[in-house]
N, C-alpha and C. Protein backbone atom coordinates (compact mmCIF):
# COMPACT_ATOMS: atom_id res chain seq x y z
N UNK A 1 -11.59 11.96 2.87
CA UNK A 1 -10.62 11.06 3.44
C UNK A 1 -9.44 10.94 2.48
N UNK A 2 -8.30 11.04 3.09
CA UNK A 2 -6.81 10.27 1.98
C UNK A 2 -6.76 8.78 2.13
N UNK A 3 -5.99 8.39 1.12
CA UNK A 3 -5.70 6.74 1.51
C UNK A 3 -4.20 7.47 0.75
N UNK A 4 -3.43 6.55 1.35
CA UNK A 4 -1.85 6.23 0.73
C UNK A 4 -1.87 4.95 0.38
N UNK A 5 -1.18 4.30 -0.59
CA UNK A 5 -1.13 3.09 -0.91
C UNK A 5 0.39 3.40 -1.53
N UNK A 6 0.80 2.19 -0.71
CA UNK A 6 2.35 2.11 -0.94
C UNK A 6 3.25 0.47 -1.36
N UNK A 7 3.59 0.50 -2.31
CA UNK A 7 4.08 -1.08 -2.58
C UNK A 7 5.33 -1.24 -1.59
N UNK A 8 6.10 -2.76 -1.50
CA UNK A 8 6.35 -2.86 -0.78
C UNK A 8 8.14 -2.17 -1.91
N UNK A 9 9.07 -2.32 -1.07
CA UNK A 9 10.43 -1.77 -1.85
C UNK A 9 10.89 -3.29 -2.63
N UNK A 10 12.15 -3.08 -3.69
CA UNK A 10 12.42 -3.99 -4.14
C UNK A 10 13.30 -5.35 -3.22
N UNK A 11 12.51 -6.71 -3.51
CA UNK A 11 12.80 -7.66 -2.19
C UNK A 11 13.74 -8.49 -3.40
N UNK A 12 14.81 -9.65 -2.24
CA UNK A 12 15.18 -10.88 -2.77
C UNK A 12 14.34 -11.37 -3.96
N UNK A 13 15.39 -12.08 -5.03
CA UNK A 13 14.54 -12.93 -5.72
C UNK A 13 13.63 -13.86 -5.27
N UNK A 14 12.53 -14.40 -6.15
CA UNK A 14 11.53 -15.41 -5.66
C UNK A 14 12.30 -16.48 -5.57
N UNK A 15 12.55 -17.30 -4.34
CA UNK A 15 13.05 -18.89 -4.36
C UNK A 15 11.74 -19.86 -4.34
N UNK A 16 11.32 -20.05 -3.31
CA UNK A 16 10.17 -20.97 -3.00
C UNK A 16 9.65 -20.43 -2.12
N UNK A 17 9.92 -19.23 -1.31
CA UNK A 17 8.69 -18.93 -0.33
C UNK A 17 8.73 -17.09 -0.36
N UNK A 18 7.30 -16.95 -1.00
CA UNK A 18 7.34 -15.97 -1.46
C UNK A 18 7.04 -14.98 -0.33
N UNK A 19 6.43 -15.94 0.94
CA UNK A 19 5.97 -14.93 1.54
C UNK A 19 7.10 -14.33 2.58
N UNK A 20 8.17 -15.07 2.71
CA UNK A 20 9.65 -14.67 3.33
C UNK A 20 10.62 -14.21 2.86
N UNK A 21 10.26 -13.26 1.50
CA UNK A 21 11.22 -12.70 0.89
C UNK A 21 11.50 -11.06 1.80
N UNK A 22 12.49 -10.86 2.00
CA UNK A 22 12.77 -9.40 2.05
C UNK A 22 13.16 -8.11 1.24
N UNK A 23 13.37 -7.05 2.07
CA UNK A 23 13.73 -6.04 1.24
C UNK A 23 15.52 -6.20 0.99
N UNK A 24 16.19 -5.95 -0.17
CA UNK A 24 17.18 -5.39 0.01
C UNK A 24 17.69 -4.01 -0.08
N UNK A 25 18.83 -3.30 0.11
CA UNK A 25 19.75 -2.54 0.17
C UNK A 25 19.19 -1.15 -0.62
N UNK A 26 18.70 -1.16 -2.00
CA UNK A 26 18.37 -0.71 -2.50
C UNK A 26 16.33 -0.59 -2.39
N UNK A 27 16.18 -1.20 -2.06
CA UNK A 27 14.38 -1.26 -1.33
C UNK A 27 14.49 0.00 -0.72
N UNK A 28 15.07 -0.60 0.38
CA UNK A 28 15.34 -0.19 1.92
C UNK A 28 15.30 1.39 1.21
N UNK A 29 16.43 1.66 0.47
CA UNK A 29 16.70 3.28 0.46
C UNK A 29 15.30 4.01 -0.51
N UNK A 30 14.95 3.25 -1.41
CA UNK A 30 14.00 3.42 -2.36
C UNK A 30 12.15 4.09 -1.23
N UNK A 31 12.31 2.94 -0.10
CA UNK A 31 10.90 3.36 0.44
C UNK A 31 11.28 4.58 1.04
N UNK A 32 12.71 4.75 1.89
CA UNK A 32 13.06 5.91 2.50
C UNK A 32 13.05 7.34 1.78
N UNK A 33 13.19 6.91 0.53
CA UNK A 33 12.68 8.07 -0.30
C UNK A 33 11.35 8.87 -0.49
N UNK A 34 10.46 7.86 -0.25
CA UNK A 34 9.36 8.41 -0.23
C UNK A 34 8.41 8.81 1.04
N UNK A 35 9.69 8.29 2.17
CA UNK A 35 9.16 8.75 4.02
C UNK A 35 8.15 10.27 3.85
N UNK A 36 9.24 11.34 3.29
CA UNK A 36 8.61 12.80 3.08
C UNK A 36 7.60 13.19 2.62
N UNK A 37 6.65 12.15 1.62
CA UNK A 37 5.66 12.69 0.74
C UNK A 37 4.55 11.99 1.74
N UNK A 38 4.93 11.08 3.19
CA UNK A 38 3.60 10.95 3.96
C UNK A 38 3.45 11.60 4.51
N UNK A 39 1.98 11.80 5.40
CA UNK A 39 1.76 12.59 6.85
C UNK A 39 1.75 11.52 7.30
N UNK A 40 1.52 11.92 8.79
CA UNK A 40 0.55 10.96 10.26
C UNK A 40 -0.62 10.31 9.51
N UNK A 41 -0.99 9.12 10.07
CA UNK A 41 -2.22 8.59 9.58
C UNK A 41 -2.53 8.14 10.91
N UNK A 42 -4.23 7.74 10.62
CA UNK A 42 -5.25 7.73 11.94
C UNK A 42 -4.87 6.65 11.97
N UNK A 43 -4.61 5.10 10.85
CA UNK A 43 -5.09 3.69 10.18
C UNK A 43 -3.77 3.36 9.50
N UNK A 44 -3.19 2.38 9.57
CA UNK A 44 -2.06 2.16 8.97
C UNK A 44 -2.35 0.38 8.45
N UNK A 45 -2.16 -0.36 7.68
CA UNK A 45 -2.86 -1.38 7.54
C UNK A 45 -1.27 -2.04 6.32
N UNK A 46 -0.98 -3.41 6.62
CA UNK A 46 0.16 -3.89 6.11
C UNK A 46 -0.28 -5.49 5.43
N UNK A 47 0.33 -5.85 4.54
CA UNK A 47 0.36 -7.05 4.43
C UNK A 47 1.23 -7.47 4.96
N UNK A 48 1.30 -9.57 5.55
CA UNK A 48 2.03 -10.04 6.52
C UNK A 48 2.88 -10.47 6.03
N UNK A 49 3.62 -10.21 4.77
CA UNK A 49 4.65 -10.91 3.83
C UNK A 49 5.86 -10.11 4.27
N UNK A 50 6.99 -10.16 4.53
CA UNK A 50 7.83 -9.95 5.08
C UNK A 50 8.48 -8.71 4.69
N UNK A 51 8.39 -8.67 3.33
CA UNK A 51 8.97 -7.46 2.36
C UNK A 51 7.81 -6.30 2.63
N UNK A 52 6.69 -6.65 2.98
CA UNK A 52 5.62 -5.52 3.34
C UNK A 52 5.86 -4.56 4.70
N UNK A 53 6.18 -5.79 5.56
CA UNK A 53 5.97 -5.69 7.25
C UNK A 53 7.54 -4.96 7.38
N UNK A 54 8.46 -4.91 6.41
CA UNK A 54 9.65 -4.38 6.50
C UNK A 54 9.97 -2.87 5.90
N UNK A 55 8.79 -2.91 4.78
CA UNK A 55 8.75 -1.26 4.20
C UNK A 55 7.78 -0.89 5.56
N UNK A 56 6.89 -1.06 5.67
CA UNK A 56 6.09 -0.57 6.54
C UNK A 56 6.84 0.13 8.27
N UNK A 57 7.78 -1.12 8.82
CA UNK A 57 8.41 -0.84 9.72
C UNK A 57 9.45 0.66 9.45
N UNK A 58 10.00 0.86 7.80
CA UNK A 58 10.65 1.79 7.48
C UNK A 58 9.51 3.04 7.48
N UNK A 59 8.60 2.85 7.58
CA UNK A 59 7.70 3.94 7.35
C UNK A 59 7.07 4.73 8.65
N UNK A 60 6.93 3.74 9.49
CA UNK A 60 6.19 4.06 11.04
C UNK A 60 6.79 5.18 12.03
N UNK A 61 7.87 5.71 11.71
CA UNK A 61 7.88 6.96 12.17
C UNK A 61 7.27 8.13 11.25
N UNK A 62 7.48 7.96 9.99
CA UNK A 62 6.24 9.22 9.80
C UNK A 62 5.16 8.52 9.89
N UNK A 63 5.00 7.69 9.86
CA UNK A 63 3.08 7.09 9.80
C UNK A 63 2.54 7.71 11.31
N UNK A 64 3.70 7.34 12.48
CA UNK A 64 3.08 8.02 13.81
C UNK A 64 2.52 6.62 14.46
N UNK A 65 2.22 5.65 14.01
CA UNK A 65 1.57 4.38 14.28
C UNK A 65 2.00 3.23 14.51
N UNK A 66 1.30 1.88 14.97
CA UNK A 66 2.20 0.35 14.42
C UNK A 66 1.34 0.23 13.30
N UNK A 67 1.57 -0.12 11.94
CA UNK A 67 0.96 -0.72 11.44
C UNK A 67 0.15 -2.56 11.91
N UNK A 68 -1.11 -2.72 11.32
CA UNK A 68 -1.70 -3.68 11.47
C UNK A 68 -2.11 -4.44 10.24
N UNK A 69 -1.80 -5.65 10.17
CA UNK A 69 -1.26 -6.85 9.04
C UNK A 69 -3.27 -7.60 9.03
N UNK A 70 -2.91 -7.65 7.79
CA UNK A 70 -3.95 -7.92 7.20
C UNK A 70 -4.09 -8.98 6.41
N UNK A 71 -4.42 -10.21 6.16
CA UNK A 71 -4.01 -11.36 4.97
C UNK A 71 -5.20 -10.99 3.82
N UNK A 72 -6.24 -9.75 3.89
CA UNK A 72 -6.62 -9.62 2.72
C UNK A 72 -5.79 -8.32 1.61
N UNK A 73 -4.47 -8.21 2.44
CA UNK A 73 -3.78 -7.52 1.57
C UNK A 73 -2.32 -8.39 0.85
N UNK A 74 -2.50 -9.48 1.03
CA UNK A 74 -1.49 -10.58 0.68
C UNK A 74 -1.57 -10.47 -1.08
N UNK A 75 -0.32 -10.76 -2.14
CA UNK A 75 -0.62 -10.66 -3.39
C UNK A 75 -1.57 -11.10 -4.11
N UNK A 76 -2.05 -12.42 -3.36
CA UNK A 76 -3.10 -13.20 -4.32
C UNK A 76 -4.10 -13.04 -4.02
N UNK A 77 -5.04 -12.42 -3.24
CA UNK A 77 -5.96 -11.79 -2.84
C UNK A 77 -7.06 -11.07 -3.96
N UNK A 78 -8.14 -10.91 -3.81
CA UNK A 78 -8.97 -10.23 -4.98
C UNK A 78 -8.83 -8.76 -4.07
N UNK A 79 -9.05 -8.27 -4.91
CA UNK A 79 -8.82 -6.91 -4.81
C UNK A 79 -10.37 -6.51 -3.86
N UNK A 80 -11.77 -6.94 -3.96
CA UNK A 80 -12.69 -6.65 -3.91
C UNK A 80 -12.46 -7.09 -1.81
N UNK A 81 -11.50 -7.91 -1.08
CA UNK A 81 -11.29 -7.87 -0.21
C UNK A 81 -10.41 -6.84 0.44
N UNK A 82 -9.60 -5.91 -0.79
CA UNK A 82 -8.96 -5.05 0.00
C UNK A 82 -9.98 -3.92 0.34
N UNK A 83 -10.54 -3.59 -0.80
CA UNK A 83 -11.60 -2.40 -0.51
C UNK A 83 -12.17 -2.72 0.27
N UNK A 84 -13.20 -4.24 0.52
CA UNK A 84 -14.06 -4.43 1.56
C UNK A 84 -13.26 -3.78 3.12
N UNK A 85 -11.79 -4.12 3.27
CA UNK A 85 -11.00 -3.88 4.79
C UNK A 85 -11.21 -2.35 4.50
N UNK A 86 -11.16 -1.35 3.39
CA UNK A 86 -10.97 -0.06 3.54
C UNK A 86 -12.25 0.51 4.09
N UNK A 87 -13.31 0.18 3.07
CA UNK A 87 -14.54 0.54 3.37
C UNK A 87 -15.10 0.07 5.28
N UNK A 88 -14.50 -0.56 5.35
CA UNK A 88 -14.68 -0.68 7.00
C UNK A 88 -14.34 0.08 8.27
N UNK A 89 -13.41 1.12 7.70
CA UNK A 89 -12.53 1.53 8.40
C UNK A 89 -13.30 3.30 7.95
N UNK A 90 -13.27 3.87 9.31
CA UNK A 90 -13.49 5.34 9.30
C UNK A 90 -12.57 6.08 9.58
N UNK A 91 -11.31 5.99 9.31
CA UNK A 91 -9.82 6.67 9.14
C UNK A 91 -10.39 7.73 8.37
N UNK A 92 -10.11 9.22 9.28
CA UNK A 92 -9.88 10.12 8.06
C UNK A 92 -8.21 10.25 7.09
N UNK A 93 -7.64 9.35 7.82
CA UNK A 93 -5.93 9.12 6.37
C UNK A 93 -6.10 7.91 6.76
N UNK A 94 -5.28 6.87 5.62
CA UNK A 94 -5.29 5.50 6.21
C UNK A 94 -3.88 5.46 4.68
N UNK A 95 -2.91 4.59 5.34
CA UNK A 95 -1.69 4.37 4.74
C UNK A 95 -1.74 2.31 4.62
N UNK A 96 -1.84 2.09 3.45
CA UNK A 96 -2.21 0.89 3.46
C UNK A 96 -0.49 0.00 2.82
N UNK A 97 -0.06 -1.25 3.09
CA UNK A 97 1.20 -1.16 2.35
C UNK A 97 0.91 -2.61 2.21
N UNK A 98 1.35 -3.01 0.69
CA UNK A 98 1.23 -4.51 -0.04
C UNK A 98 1.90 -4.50 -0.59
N UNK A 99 1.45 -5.17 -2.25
CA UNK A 99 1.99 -6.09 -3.05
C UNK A 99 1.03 -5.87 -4.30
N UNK A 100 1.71 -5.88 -5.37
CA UNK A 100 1.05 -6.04 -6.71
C UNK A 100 0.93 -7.48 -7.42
N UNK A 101 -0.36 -7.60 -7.93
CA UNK A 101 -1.34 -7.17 -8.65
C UNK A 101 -1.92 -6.38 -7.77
N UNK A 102 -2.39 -6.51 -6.25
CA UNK A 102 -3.28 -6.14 -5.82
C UNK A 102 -3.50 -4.47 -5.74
N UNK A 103 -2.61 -4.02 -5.35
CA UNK A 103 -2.35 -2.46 -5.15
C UNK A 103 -2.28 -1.53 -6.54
N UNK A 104 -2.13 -2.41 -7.56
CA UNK A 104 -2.23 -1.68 -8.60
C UNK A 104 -3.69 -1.52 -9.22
N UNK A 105 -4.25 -2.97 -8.94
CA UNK A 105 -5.09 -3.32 -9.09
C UNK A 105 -6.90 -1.88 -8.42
N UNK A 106 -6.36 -2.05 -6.93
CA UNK A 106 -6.88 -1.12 -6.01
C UNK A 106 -7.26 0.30 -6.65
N UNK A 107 -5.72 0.82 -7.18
CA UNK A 107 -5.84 1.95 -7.37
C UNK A 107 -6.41 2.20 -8.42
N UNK A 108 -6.48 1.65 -9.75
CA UNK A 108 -6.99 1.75 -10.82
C UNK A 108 -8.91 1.21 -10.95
N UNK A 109 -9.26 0.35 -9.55
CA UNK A 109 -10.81 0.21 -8.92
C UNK A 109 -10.90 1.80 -8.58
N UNK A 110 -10.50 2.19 -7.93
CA UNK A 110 -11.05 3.52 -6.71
C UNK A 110 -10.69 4.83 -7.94
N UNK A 111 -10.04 4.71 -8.55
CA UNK A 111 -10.01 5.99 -9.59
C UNK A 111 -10.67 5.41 -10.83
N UNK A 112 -11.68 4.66 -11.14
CA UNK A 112 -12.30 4.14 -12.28
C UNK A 112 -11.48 4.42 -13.69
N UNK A 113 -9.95 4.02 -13.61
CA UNK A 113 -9.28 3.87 -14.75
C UNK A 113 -8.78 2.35 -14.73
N UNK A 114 -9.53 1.60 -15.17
CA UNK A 114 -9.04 0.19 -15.52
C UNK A 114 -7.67 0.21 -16.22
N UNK A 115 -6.56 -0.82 -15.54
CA UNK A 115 -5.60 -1.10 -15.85
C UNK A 115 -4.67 0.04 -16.46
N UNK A 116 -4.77 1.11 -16.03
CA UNK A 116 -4.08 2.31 -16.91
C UNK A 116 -2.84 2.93 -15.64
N UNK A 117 -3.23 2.69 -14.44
CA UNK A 117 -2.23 3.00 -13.60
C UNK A 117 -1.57 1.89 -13.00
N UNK A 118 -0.32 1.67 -12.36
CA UNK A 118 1.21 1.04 -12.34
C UNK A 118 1.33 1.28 -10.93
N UNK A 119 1.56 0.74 -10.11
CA UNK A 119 2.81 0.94 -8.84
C UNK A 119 4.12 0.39 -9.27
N UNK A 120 4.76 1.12 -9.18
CA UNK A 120 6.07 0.09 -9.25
C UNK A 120 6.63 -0.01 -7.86
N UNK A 121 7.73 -1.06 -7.60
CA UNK A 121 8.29 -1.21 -6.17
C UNK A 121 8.49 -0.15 -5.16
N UNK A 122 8.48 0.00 -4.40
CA UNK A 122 8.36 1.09 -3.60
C UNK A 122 7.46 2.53 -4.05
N UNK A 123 6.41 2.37 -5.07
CA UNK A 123 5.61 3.18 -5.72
C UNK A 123 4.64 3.46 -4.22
N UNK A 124 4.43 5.25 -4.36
CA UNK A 124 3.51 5.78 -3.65
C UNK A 124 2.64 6.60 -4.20
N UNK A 125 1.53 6.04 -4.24
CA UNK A 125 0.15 6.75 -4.73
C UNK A 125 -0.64 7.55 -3.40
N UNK A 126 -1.41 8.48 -3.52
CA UNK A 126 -2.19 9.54 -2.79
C UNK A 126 -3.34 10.25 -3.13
N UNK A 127 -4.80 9.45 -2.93
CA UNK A 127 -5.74 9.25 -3.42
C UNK A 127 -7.04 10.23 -2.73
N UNK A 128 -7.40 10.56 -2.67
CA UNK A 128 -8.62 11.33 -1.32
C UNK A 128 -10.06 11.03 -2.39
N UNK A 129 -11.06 11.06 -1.05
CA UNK A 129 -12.62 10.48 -1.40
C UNK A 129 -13.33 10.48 -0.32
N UNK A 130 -14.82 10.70 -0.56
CA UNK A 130 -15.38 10.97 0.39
C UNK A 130 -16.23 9.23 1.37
N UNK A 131 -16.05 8.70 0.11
CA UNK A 131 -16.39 6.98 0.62
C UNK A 131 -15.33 6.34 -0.38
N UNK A 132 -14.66 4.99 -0.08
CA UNK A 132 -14.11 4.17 -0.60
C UNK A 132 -15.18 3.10 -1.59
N UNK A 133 -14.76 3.82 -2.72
CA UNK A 133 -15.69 2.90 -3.67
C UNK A 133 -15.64 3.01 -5.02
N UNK A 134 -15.32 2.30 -6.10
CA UNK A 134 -15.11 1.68 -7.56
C UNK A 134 -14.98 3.03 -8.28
N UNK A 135 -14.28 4.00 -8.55
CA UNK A 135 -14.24 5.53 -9.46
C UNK A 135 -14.67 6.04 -8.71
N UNK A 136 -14.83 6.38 -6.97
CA UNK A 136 -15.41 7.69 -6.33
C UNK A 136 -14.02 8.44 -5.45
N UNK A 137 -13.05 8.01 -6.05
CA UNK A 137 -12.12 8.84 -5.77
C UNK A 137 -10.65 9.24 -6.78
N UNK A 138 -10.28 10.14 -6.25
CA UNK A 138 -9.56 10.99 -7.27
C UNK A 138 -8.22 11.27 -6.60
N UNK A 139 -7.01 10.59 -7.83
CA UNK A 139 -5.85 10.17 -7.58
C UNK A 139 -5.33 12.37 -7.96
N UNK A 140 -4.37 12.31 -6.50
CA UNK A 140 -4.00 13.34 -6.09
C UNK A 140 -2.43 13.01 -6.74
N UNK A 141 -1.74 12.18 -6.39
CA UNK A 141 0.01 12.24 -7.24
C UNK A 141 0.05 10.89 -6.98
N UNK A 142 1.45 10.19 -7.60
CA UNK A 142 1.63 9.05 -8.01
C UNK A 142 3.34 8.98 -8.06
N UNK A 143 3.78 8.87 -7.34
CA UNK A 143 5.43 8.40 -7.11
C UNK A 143 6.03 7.33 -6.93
């Protein structure tokens, strides 16, 4: 199986509501950069924070899909709920799109390198495994 895991692009500063921040100008072009390095996915899975649901919307013509919003992919979330939503899912691709800690967090669970790998804003990682689970899969590129 692939997973994509994609942060969300760079949003508004934090005021008081973090979960209504958007992308700006430079996001926007930043996720579009990385449209080319997806395929089609079976599973498309988003957090409901605004800056997520907005890279994601930039993404859904190559994804092929609507993405579907998830609140265990929200920033403050334990990570051990995102895997639980992956491991549920029999997607042979699944394109997942959040927020860090969590996504960085994710990727460095599923490739058993604690804290050694980064998403940065609009960062796209590309992972394949035969089950979703703590070091049983192996990070393919990292953009």
């Amino acid at each position: 199986m692939r997973l994509y895991l994609l942060r969300h692009g760079e949003a508004e500063p934090y005021q008081t509501d973090d979960a209504g921040r958007a992308l700006v100008e430079a996001g926007r072009r930043a996720v579009l950069d990385k449209a080319d390095f997806l395929e089609p996915v079976s599973r498309f899975l988003c957090s409901p924070y605004l800056r997520a649901r907005q890279t994601a919307e930039l993404m859904k013509p190559r994804a092929g899909i609507e993405p579907v919003l998830d609140d265990s992919l929200t920033p403050e979330q334990p990570v051990e709920a995102a895997l639980s939503l992956l491991q549920a899912g029999e997607a042979e691709t699944t394109l997942v799109v959040g927020h860090n800690p969590l996504l960085s967090q994710l990727l460095c669970d599923l490739v058993g390198e604690r804290g050694t790998l980064h998403l940065h804003t609009a960062g796209l990682a590309c992972l394949e495994a035969e089950d979703w689970f703590p070091g049983g899969a192996t990070l393919m590129w990292l953009r």
